[in-house]
Protein backbone atom coordinates (compact mmCIF):
# COMPACT_ATOMS: atom_id res chain seq x y z
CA UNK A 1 -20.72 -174.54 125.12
CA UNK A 2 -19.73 -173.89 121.17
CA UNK A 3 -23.71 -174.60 120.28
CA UNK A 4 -24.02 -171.29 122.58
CA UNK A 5 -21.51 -169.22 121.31
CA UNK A 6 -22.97 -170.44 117.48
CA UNK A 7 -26.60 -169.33 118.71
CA UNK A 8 -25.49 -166.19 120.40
CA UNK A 9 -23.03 -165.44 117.19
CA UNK A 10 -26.48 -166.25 115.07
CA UNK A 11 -28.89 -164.32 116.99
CA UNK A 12 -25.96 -161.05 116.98
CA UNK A 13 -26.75 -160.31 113.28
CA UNK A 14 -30.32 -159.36 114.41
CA UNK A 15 -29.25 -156.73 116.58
CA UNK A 16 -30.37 -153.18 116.68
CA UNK A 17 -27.29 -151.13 117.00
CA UNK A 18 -27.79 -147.69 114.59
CA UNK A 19 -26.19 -145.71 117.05
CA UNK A 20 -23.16 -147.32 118.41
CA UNK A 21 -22.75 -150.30 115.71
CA UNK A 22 -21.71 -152.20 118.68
CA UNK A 23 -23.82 -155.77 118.00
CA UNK A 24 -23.65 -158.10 121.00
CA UNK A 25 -25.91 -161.53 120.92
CA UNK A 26 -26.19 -163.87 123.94
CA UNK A 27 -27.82 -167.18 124.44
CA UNK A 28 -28.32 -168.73 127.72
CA UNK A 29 -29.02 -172.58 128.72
CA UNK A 30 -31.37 -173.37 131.43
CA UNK A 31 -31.03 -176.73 133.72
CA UNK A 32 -33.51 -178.00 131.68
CA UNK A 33 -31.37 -177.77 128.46
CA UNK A 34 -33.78 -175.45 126.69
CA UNK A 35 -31.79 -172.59 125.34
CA UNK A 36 -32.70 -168.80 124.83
CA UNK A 37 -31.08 -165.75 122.92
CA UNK A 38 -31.49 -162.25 122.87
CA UNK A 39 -29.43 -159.67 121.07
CA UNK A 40 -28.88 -155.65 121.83
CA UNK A 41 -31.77 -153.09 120.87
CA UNK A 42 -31.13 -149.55 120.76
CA UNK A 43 -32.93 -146.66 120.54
CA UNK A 44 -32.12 -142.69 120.62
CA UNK A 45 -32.65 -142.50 124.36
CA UNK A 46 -29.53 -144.60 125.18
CA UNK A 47 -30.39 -145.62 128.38
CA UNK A 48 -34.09 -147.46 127.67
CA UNK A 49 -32.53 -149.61 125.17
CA UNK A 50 -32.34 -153.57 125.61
CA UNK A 51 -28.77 -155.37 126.24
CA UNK A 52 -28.36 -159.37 124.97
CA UNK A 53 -28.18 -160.56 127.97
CA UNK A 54 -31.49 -158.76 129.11
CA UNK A 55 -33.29 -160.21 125.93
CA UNK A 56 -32.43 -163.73 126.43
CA UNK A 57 -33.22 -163.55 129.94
CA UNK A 58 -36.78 -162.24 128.99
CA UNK A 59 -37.16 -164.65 126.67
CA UNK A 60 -36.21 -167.86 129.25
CA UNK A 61 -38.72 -166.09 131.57
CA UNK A 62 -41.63 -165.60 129.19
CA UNK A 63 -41.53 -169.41 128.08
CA UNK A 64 -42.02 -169.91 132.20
CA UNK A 65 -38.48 -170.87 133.25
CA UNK A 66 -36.06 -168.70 136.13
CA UNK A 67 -33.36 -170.35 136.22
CA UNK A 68 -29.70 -170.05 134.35
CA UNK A 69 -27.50 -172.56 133.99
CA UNK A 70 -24.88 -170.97 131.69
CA UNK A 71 -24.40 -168.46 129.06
CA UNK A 72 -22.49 -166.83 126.12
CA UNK A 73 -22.01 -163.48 125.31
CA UNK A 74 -20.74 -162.42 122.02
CA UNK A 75 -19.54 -158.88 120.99
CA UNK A 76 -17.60 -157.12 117.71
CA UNK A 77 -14.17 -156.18 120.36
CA UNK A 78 -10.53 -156.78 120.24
CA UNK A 79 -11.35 -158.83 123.80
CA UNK A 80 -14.16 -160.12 125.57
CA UNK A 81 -16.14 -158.01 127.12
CA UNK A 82 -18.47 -158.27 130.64
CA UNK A 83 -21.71 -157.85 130.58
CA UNK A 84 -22.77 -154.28 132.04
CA UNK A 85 -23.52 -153.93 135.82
CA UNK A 86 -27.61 -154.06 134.79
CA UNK A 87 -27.11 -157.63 133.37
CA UNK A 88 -23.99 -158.67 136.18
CA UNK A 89 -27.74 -158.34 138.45
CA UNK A 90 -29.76 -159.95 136.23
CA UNK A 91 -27.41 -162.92 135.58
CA UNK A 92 -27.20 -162.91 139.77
CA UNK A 93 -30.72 -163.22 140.32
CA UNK A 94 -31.46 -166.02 137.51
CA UNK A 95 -28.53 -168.20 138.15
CA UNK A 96 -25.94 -169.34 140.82
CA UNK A 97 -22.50 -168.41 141.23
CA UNK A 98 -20.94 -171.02 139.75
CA UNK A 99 -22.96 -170.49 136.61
CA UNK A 100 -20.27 -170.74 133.69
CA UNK A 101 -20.40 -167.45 131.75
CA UNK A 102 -18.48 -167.09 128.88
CA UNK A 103 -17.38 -163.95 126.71
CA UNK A 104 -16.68 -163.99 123.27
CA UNK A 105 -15.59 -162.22 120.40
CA UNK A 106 -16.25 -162.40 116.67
CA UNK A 107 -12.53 -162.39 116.33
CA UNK A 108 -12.18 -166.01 117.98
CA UNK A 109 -10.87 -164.92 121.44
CA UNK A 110 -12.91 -165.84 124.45
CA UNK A 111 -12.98 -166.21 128.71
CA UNK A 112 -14.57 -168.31 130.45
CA UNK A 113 -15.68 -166.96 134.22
CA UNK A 114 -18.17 -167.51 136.37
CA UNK A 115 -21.20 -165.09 137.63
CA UNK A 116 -20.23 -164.97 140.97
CA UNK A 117 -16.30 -163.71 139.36
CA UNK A 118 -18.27 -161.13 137.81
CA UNK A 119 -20.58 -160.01 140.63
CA UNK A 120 -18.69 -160.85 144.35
CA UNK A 121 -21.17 -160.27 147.23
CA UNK A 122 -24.12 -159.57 145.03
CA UNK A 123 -27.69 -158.66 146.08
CA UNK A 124 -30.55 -161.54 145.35
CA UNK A 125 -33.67 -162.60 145.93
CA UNK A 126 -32.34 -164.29 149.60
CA UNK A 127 -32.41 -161.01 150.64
CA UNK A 128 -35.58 -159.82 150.43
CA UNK A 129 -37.79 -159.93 153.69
């Protein structure tokens, strides 16, 4: 997991954060061992901007893979922080509950959950008719 948290503490510093200086960077590992990052990009309109998590997700799908097998998010805060209820979905739908998530700050602390800890009961693909 540390050659995650050093690719999603890499891939931070090319964050886009003029408005809220808040820099998050994640990188994800699929079951195949390929990994992917993604970092925060903002823009005025707050709400169409990008979050890390979203990014690396994009970036596992465009090279053809779906599937998560663990990730690391990495954020400027006194504590870890979750990912955002957008990305709790996203991380739902691309990997399974027991998918090892963990949260990091530059400040060396971290937590280690899991996705189904951060999103009980959550809606997926197995429920679509």
């Amino acid at each position: 997991m540390s050659d995650l948290l050093d690719q999603a503490r890499a891939v931070r510093e090319n964050a886009h954060a003029p408005y809220s200086k808040f820099k998050v960077g994640a990188a994800l590992r699929t079951p195949s061992g390929k990994v992917f990052q993604g970092c925060n990009v903002e823009n005025v309109a707050y709400p169409e901007g990008t979050c890390a998590e979203a990014g690396a997700i994009a970036a596992m799908c465009a090279a053809g893979e779906y599937e998560i097998a663990e990730i690391a998010v990495i954020a400027d805060s006194p504590d870890p922080v979750p990912p955002c209820g957008g990305c709790r979905q996203k991380l739902a739908e691309f990997a399974k509950g027991d998918a090892k998530v963990t949260l990091a700050t530059t400040g060396g602390q971290s937590k280690v959950t899991t996705v189904a800890e951060l999103l009980p009961g959550a809606f997926g693909k197995d429920h679509m008719s």
